[in-house]
Protein backbone atom coordinates (compact mmCIF):
# COMPACT_ATOMS: atom_id res chain seq x y z
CA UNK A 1 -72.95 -27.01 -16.32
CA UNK A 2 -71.87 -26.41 -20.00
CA UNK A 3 -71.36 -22.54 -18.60
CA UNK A 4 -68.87 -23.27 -15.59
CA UNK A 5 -67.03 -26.01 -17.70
CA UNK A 6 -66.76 -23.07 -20.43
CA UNK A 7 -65.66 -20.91 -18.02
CA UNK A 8 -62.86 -23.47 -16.61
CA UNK A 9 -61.85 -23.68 -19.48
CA UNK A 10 -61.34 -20.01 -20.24
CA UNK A 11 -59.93 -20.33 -16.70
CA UNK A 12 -57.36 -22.97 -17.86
CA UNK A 13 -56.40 -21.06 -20.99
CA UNK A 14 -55.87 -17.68 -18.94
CA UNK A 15 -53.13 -19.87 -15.98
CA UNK A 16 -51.62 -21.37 -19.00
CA UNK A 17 -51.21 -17.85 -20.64
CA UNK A 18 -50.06 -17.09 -17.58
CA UNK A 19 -47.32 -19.62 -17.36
CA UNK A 20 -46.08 -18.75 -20.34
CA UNK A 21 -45.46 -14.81 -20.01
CA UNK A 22 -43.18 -15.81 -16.92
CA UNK A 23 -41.43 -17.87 -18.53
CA UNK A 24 -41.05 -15.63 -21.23
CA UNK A 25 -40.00 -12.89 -18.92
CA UNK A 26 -37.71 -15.64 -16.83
CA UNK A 27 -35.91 -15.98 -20.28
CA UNK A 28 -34.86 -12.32 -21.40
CA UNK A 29 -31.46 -11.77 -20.94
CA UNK A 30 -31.70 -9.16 -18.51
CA UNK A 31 -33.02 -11.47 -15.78
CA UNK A 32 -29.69 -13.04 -15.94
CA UNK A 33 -29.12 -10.70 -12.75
CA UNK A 34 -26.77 -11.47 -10.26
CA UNK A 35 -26.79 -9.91 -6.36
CA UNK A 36 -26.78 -6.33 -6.08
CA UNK A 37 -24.16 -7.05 -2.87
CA UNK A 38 -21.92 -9.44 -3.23
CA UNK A 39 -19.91 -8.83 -0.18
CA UNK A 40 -19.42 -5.08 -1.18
CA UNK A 41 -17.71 -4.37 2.49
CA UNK A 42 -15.10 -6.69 1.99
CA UNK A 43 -11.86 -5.09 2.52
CA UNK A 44 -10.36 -7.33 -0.60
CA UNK A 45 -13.40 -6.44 -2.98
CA UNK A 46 -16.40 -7.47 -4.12
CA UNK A 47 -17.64 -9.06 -7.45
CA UNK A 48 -18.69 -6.10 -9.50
CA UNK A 49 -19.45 -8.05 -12.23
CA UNK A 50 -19.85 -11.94 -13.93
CA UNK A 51 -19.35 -12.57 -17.43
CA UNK A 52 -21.26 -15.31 -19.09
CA UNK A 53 -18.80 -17.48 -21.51
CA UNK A 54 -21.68 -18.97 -23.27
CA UNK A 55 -23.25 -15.84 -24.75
CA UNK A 56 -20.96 -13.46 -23.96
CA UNK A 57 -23.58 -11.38 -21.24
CA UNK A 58 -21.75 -9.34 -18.98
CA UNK A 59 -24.31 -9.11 -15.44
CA UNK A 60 -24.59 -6.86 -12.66
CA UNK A 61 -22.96 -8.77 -9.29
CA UNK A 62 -22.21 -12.18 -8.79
CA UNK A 63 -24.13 -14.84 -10.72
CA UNK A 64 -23.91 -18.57 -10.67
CA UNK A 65 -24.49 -20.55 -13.82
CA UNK A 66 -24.53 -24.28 -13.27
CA UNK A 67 -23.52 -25.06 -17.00
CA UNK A 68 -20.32 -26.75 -16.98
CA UNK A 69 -19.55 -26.52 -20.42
CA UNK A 70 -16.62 -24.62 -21.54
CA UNK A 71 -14.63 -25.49 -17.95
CA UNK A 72 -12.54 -21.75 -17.74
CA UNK A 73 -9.59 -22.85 -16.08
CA UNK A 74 -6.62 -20.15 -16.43
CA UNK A 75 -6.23 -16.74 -17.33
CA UNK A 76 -3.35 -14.33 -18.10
CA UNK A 77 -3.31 -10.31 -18.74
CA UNK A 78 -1.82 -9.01 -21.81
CA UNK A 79 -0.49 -5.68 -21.37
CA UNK A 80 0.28 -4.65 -24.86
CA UNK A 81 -3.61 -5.10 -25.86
CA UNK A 82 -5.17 -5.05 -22.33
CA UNK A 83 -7.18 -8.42 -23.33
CA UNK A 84 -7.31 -11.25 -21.01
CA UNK A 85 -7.01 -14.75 -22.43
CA UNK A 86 -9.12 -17.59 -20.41
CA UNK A 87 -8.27 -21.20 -21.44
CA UNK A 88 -11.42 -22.95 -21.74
CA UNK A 89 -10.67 -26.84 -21.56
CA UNK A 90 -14.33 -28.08 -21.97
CA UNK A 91 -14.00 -26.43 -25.48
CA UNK A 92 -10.43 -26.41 -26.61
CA UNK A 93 -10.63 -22.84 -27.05
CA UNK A 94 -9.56 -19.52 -25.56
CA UNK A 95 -11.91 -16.80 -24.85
CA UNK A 96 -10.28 -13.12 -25.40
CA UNK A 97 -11.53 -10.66 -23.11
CA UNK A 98 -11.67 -7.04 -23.86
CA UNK A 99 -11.10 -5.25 -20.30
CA UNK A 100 -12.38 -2.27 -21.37
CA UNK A 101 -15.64 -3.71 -22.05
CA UNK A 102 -15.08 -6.84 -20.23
CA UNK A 103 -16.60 -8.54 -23.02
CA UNK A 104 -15.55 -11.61 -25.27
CA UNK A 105 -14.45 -10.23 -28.61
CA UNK A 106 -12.20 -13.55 -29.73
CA UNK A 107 -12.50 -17.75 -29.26
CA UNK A 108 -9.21 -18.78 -30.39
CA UNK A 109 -9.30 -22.81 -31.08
CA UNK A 110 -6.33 -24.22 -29.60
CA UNK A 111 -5.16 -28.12 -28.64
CA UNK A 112 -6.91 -30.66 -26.64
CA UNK A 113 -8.05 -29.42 -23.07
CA UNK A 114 -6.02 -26.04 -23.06
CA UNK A 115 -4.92 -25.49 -19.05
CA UNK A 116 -2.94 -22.30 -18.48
CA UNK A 117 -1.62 -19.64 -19.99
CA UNK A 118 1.29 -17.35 -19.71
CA UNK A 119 2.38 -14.75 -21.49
CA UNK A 120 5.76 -13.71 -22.85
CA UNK A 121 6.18 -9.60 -23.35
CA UNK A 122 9.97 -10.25 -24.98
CA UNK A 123 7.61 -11.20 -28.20
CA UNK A 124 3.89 -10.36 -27.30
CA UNK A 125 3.06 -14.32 -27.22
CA UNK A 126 0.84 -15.87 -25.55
CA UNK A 127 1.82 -19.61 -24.28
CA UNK A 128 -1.08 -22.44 -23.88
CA UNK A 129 -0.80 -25.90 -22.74
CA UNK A 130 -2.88 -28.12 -23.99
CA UNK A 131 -3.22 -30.56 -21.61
CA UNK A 132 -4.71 -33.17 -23.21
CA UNK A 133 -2.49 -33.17 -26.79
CA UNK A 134 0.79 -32.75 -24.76
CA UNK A 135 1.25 -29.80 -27.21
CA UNK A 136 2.04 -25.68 -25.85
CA UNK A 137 -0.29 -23.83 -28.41
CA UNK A 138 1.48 -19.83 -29.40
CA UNK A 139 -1.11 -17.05 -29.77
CA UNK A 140 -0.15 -13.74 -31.73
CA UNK A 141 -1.33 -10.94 -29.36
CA UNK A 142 -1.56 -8.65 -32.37
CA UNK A 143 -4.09 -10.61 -33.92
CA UNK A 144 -5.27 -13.52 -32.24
CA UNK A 145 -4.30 -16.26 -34.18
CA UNK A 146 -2.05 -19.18 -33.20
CA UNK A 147 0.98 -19.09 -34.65
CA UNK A 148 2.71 -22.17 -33.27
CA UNK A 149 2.27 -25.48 -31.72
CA UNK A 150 5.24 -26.77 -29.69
CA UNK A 151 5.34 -30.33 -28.44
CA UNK A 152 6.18 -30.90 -24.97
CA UNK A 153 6.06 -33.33 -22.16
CA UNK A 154 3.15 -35.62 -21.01
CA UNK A 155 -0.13 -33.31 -19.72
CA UNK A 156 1.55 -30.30 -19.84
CA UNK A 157 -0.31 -27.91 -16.73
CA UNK A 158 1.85 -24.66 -15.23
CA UNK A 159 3.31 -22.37 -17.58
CA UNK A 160 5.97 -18.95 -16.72
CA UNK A 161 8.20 -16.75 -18.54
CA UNK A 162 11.32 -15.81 -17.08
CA UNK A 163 12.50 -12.69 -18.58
CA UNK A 164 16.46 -12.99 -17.40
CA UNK A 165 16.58 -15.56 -20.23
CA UNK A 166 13.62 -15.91 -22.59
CA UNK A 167 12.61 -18.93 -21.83
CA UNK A 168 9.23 -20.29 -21.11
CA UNK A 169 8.97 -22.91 -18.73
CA UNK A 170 6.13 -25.85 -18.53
CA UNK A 171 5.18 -28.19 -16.29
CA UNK A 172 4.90 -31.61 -17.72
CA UNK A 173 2.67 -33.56 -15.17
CA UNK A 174 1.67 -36.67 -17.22
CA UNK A 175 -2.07 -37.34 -18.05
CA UNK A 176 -3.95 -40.47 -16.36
CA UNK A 177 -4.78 -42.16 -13.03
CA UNK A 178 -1.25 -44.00 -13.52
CA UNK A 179 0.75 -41.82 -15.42
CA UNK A 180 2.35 -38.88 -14.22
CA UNK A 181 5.46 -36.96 -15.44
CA UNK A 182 8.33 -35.58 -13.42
CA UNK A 183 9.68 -32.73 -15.63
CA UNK A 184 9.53 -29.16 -16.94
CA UNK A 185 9.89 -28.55 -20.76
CA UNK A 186 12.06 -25.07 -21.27
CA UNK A 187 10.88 -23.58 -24.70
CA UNK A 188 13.43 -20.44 -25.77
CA UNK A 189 11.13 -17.65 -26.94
CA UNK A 190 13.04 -16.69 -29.81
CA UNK A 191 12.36 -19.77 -31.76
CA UNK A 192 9.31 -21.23 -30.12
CA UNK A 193 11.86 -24.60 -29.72
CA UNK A 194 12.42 -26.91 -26.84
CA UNK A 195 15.83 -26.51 -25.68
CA UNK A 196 15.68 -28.61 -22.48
CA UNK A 197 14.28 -31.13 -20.17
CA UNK A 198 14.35 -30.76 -16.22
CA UNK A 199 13.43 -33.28 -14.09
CA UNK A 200 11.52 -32.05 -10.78
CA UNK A 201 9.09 -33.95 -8.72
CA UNK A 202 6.03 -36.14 -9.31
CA UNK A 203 3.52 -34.44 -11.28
CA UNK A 204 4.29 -30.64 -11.81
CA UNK A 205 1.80 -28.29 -12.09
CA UNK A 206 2.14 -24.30 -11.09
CA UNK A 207 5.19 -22.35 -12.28
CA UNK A 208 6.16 -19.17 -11.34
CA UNK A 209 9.15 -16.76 -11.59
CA UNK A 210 11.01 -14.86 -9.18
CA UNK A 211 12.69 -11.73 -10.14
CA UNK A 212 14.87 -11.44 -6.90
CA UNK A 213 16.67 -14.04 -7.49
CA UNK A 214 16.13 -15.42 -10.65
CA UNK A 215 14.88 -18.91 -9.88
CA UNK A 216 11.44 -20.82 -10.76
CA UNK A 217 9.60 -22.48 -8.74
CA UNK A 218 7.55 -25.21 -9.35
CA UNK A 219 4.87 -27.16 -7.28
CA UNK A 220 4.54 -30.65 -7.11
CA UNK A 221 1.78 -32.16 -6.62
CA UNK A 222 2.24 -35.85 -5.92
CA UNK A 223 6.03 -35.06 -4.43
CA UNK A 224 4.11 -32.26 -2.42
CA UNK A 225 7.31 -30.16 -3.10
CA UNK A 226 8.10 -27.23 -4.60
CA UNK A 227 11.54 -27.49 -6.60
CA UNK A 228 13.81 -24.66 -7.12
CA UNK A 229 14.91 -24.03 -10.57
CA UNK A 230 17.84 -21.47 -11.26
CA UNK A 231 17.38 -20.07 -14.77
CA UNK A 232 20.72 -19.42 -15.40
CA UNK A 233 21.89 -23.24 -15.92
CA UNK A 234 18.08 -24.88 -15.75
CA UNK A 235 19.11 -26.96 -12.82
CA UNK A 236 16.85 -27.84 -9.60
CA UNK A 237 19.18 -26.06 -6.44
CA UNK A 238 16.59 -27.30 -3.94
CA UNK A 239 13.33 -28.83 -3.17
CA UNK A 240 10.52 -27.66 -0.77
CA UNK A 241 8.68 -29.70 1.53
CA UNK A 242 5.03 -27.64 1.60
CA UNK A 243 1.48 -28.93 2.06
CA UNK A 244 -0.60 -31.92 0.34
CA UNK A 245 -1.02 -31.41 -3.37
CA UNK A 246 0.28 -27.79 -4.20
CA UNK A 247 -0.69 -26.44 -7.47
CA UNK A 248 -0.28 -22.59 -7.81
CA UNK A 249 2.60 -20.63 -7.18
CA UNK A 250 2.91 -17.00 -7.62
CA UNK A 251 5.51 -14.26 -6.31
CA UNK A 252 5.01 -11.38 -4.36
CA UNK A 253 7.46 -8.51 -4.73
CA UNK A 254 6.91 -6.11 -2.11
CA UNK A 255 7.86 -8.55 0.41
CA UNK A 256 9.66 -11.26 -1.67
CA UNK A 257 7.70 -14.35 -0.62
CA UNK A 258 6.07 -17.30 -2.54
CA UNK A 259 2.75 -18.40 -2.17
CA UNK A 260 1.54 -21.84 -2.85
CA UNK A 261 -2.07 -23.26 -2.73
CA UNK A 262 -2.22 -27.05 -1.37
CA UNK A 263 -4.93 -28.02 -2.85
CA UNK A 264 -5.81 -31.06 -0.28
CA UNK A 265 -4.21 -29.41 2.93
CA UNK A 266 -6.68 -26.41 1.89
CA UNK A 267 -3.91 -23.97 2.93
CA UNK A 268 -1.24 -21.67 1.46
CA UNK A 269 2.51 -22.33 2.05
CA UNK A 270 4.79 -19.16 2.45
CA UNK A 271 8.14 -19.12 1.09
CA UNK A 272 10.95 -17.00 1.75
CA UNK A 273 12.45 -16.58 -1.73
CA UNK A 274 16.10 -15.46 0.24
CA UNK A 275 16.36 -18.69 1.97
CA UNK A 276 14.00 -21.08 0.42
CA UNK A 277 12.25 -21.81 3.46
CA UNK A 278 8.67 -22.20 4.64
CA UNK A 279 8.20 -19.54 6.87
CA UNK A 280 4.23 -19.92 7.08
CA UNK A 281 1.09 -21.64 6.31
CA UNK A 282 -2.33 -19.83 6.06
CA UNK A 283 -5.47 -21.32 6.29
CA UNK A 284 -7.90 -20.72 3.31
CA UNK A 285 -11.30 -22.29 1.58
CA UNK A 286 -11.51 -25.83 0.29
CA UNK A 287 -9.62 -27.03 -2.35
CA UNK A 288 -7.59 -23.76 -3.19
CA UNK A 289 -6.33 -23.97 -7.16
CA UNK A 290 -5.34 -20.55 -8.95
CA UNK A 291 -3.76 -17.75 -7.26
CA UNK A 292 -2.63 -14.35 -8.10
CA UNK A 293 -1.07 -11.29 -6.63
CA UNK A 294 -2.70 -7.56 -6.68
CA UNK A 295 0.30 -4.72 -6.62
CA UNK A 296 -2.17 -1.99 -6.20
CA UNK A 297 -3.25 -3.56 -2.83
CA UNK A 298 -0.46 -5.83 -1.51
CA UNK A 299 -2.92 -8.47 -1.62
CA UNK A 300 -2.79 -12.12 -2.73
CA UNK A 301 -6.25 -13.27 -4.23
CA UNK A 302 -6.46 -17.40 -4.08
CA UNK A 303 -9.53 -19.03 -6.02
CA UNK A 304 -10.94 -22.05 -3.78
CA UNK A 305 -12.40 -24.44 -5.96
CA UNK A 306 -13.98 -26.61 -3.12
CA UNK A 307 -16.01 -23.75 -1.70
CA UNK A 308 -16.57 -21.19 -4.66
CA UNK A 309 -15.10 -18.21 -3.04
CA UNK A 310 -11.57 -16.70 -3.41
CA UNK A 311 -9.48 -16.22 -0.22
CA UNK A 312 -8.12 -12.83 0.29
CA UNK A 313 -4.64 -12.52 2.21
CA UNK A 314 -2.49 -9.36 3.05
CA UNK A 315 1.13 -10.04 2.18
CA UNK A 316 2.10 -7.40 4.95
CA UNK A 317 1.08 -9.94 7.72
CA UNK A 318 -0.03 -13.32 6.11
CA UNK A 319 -3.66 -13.49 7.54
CA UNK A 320 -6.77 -13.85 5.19
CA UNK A 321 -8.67 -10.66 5.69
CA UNK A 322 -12.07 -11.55 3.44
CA UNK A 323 -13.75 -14.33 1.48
CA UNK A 324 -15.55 -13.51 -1.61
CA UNK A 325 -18.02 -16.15 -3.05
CA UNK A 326 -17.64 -15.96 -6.68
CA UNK A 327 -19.26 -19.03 -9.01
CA UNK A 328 -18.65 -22.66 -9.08
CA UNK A 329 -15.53 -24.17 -8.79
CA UNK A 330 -13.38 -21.17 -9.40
CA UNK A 331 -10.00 -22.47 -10.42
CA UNK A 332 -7.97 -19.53 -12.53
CA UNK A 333 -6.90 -16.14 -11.21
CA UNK A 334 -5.71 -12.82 -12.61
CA UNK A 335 -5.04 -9.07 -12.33
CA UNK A 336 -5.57 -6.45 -14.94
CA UNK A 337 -4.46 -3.52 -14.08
CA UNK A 338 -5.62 -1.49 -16.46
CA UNK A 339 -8.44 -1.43 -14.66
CA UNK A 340 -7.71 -2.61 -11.18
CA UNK A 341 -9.81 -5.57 -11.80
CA UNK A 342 -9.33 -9.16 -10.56
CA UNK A 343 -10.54 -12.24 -13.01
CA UNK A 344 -11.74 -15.58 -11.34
CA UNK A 345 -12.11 -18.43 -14.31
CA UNK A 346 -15.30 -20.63 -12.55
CA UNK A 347 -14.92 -23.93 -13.91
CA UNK A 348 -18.32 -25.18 -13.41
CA UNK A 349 -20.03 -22.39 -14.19
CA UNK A 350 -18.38 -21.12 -17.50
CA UNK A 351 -18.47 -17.77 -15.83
CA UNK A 352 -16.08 -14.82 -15.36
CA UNK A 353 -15.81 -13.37 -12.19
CA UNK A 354 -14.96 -9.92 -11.79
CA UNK A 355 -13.74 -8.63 -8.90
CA UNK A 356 -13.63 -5.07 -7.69
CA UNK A 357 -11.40 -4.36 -4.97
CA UNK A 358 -10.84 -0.72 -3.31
CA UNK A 359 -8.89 0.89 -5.13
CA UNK A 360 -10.46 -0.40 -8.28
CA UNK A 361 -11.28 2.21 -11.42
CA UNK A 362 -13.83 1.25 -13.81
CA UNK A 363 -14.32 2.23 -17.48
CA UNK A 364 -17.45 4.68 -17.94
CA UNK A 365 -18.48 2.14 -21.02
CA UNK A 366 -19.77 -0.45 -18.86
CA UNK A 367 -22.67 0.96 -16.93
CA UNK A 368 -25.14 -1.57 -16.97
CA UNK A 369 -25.81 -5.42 -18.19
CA UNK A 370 -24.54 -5.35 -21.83
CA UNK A 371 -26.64 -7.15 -24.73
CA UNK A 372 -25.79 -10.54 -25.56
CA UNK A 373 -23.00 -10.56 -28.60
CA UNK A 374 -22.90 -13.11 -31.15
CA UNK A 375 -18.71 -13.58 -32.25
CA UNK A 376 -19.02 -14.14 -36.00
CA UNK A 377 -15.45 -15.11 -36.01
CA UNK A 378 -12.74 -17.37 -34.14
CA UNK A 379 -9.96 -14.73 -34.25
CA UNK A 380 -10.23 -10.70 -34.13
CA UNK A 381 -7.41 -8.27 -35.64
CA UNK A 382 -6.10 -5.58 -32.95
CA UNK A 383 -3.74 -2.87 -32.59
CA UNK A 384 -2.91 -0.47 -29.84
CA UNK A 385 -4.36 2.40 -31.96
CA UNK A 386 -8.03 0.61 -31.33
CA UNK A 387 -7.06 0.46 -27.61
CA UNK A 388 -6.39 3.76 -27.04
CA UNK A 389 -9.39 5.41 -28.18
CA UNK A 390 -10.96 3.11 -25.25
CA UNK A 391 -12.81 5.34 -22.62
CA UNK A 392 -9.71 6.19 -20.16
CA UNK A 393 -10.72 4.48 -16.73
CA UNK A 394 -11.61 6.87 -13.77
CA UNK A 395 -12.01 6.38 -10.36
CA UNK A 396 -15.07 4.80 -8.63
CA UNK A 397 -17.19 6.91 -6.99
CA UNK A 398 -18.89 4.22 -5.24
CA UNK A 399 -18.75 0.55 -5.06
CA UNK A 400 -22.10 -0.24 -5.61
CA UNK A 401 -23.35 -2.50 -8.54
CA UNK A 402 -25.06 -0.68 -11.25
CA UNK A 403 -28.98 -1.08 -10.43
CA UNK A 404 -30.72 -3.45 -13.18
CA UNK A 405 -34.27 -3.06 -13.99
CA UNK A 406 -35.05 -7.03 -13.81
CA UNK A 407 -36.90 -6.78 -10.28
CA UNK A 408 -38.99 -4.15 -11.09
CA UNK A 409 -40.01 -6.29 -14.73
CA UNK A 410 -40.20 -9.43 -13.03
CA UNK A 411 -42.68 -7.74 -10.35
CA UNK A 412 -44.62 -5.83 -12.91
CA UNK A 413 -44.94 -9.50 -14.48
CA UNK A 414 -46.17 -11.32 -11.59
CA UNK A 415 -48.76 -8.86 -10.39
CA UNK A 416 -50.64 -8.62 -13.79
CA UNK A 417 -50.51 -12.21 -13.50
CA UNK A 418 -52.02 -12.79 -10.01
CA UNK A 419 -55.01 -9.57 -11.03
CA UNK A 420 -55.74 -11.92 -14.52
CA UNK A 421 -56.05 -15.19 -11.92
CA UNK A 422 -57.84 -13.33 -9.16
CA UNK A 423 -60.72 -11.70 -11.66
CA UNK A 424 -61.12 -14.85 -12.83
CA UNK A 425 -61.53 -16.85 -9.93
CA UNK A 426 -63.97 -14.24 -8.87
CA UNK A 427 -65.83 -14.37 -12.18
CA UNK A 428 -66.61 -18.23 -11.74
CA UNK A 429 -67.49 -17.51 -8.08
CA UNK A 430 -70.39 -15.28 -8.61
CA UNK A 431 -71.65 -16.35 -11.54
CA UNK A 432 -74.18 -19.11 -11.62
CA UNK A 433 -74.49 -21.87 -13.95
């Protein structure tokens, strides 16, 4: 008897042992693997890769991380660095992301619940509004340090640059269950000053610019409007009747529309830029937020929050054409292309999705899941002499995630595991006590 209880004992010892090795191996960073599919068929792309906010871990395919704490929200490309800026309003920070590496080299602290970002190429500024301190934070592209903070309106959200005049133009949509702005703060470039107040509709969030004509166009969320502004005199010319609750707004130039997600009528209005008009209304995922436009494809990438994908529509005939699941609550959406890339913020994953469409090049630097990196600092000198000793992007070959080695470690794992178990249990069955 004092035999078999020994032996239970060593039984006991050898499952806990056991236990422990998997969750050793369940906590090395290269388990943190994502699908080795991820919808690689998809005529709009497929997510290639998803970088980790929290410790800066780029992974193989499309991973969902259920920590909610850094809430990505926008993003904007840079084109005189090739970095990517992601406002992260859970932490009052933006990350900087190198798209060569596609790795976070910078946190830049900024105001109160930073929301989206724009940048300005007449100065190589980078515009954040801190939604929460009613405050427009300026970021120095050369070296990643904020150089200015602007006060604005009431929750400032939607943020554009309109090159015909300098000016940088933010939506003020008030902060509170029962307090909501009606105007757009114009902020001339050259100074980093507020020069005027427009008033739109009720609660303002996306702004974009159109080229064509040189008006902005702003969606309003409560007035579910879009109001026109024309840049020349900063003075609304008309006002939009679109879906429930539109929020983002971006412009298409090969066919001259506007798109805007409704974020309750979980569609995308059309608007003919010539005539101001709605001239259709597309059908996407639940509770569409960001939305961007890729030149390389003609396609318009929109980032539904409600169902974690991102809606893929061709501008040449206005029909969705694929759905990519991406991570939780995806709410931000741009396009590098430097790289041919498209960025999906996930809000509640604090995750990076990177999507590859099909005409997508990829740097040869990033071959597999990269070590995590520890930033030792809150802001990073650059220049474009360090960018252009970069690896020069080629074409892909094939569209295939890199393999990982985590399922062949994490079987490895488990078998010795089960053997240990199995010799054991066998050991206490034939011996006697």
């Amino acid at each position: 008897m004092v035999w078999r209880m020994s032996k239970r004992g060593r039984l006991i010892a050898m499952i806990f042992v056991s236990i422990a090795i998997l969750f050793l191996a369940s906590g090395l960073p290269v388990t943190a693997n994502g699908s080795q599919n991820s919808g690689q068929n998809n005529p709009g792309g497929y997510v290639k890769y998803t970088l980790d906010l929290l410790n800066n871990t780029l992974i193989n395919g499309n991973f969902v991380n259920k920590n909610i704490a850094m809430h990505p929200s926008c993003i904007a490309y840079d084109p005189s660095n090739g970095y990517l800026y992601v406002t992260d309003a859970g932490s009052g920070t933006v990350s900087v992301i190198n798209g060569a590496t596609n790795t976070v080299i910078a946190n830049i602290t900024v105001g109160y619940k930073p929301e989206w970002v724009a940048y300005d190429p007449s100065n190589g500024y980078l515009y954040v509004t801190d939604g929460g301190s009613d405050t427009v934070s300026v970021i120095d592209g050369a070296n990643n340090t904020v150089i200015a903070t602007i006060t604005v309106g009431i929750g400032p959200l939607g943020v554009a640059y309109d090159p015909s005049n300098g000016y940088i133009y933010v939506a003020d949509s008030g902060w509170g269950p029962f307090s909501y702005s009606d105007t757009v703060s114009v902020i001339d470039g050259a100074n980093n000053t507020v020069i005027a107040t427009i008033t739109v509709g009720l609660a303002p969030a996306g702004v974009a610019y159109d080229p064509s004509n040189g008006y902005i166009y702003v969606a309003n969320e409560l007035s579910c409007t879009v109001s026109v502004i024309d840049g020349a005199n900063n003075t609304v010319i008309a006002n939009i009747t679109v879906g429930t609750v539109p929020c983002g707004v971006v412009y298409d130039p090969s066919n001259g529309y506007i798109y805007v997600t409704n974020y309750d009528s979980n569609t995308v209005s059309v608007i003919n830029g010539a005539t101001n008009t709605v001239i259709a209304t597309i059908p996407v995922g639940s509770h569409p937020v960001g939305i961007a436009y890729d030149p390389s494809n003609g396609y318009i990438y929109v980032a539904d929050s409600g169902s974690d994908t991102v809606s893929v529509i061709d501008g040449a005939n206005n029909t969705v054409i694929a759905n990519i699941t991406v991570g939780l609550a995806p709410a931000g959406v741009a396009y590098d292309p430097s790289n041919g890339y498209i960025y999906v913020a996930n809000w509640n994953s604090s995750t990076v999705s990177i999507i590859a469409t099909s005409v997508s090049t990829s740097s040869t630097s990033i071959s597999s899941v990269t070590t995590p990196t520890t930033l030792t600092s809150t802001s990073v000198s650059t220049s474009s002499t360090s960018i252009s000793s970069v690896t020069t992007p080629i074409m892909l070959t094939s569209t295939k995630p890199t393999p990982s080695l985590v399922p062949t470690l994490v079987v490895v794992v488990v078998a010795v595991v089960v053997v240990v178990l199995i010799v054991a249990l066998l050991m206490i069955k034939l011996r006697k006590p």
